[in-house]
Protein backbone atom coordinates (compact mmCIF):
# COMPACT_ATOMS: atom_id res chain seq x y z
CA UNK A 1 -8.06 3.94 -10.90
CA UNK A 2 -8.93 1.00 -8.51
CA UNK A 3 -7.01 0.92 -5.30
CA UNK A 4 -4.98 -2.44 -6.33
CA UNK A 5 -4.04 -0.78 -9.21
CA UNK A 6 -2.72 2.30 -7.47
CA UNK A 7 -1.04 0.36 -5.16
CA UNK A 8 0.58 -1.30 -7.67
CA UNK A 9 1.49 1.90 -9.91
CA UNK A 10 3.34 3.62 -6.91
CA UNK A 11 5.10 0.49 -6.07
CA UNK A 12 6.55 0.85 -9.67
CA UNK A 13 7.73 4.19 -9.27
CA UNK A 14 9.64 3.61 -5.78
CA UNK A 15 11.37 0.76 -7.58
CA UNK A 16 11.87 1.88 -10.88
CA UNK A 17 16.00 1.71 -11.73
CA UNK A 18 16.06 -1.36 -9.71
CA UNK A 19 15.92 -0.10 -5.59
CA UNK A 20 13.92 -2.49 -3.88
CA UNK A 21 10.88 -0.98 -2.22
CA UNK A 22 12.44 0.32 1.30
CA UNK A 23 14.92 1.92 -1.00
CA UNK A 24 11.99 3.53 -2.47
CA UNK A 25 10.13 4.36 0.59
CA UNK A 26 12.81 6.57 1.97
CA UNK A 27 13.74 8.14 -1.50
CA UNK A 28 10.18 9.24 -1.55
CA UNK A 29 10.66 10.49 1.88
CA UNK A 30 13.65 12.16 0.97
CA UNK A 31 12.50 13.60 -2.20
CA UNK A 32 9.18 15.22 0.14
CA UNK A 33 11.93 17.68 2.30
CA UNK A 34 15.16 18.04 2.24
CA UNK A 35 14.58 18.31 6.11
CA UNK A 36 13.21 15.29 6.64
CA UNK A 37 15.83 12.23 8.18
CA UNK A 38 14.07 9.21 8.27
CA UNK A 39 14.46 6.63 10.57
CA UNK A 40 13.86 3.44 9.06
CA UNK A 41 13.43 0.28 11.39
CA UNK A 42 14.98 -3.35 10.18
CA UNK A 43 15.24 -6.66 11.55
CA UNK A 44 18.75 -7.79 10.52
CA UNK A 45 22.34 -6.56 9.29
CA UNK A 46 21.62 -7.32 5.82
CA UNK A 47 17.92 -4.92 6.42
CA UNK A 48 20.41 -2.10 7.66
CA UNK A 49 22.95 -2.28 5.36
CA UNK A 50 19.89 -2.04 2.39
CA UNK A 51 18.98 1.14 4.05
CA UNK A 52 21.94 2.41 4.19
CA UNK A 53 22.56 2.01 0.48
CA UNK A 54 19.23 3.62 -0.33
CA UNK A 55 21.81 6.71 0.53
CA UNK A 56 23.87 6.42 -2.36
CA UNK A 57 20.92 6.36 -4.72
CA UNK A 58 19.47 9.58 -2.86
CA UNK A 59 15.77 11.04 -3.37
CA UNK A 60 13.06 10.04 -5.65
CA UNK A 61 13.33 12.70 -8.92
CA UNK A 62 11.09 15.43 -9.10
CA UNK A 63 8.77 13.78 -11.81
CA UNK A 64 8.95 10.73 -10.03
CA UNK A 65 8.07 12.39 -6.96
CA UNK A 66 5.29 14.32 -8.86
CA UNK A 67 4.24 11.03 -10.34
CA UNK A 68 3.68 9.23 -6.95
CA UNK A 69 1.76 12.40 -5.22
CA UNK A 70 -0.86 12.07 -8.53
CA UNK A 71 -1.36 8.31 -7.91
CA UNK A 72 -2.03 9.22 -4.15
CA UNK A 73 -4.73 11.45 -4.77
């Protein structure tokens, strides 16, 4: 798969049901280890408060999790 294409592909995953992609990024990063606290960086109130929303959604599933680490290969 060409690189575009895999960029694109993952990008679908981390905002599949809607979550816009730093939403994604720190399901993914949720879904990797339970252990892991990200600490995402924003510019504004409204970039926080879409952060802090990614929350109620929670971690990536496992397939999509699963799906993601097979495009990144």
């Amino acid at each position: 798969m060409r690189r575009r294409a895999r960029i694109n592909a993952v990008r679908d995953v981390l905002t599949a049901d809607d979550r816009p992609l730093a939403q994604g990024a720190l399901a993914w990063l949720w879904a990797r280890s339970p252990r892991t606290v990200p600490i995402p960086g924003f510019r504004s109130v409204a970039n926080a408060e879409e952060n802090a929303r990614a929350l109620q959604r929670g971690p990536l599933t496992k397939s999509q999790l699963s799906e993601v680490t097979e495009l990144l290969q």
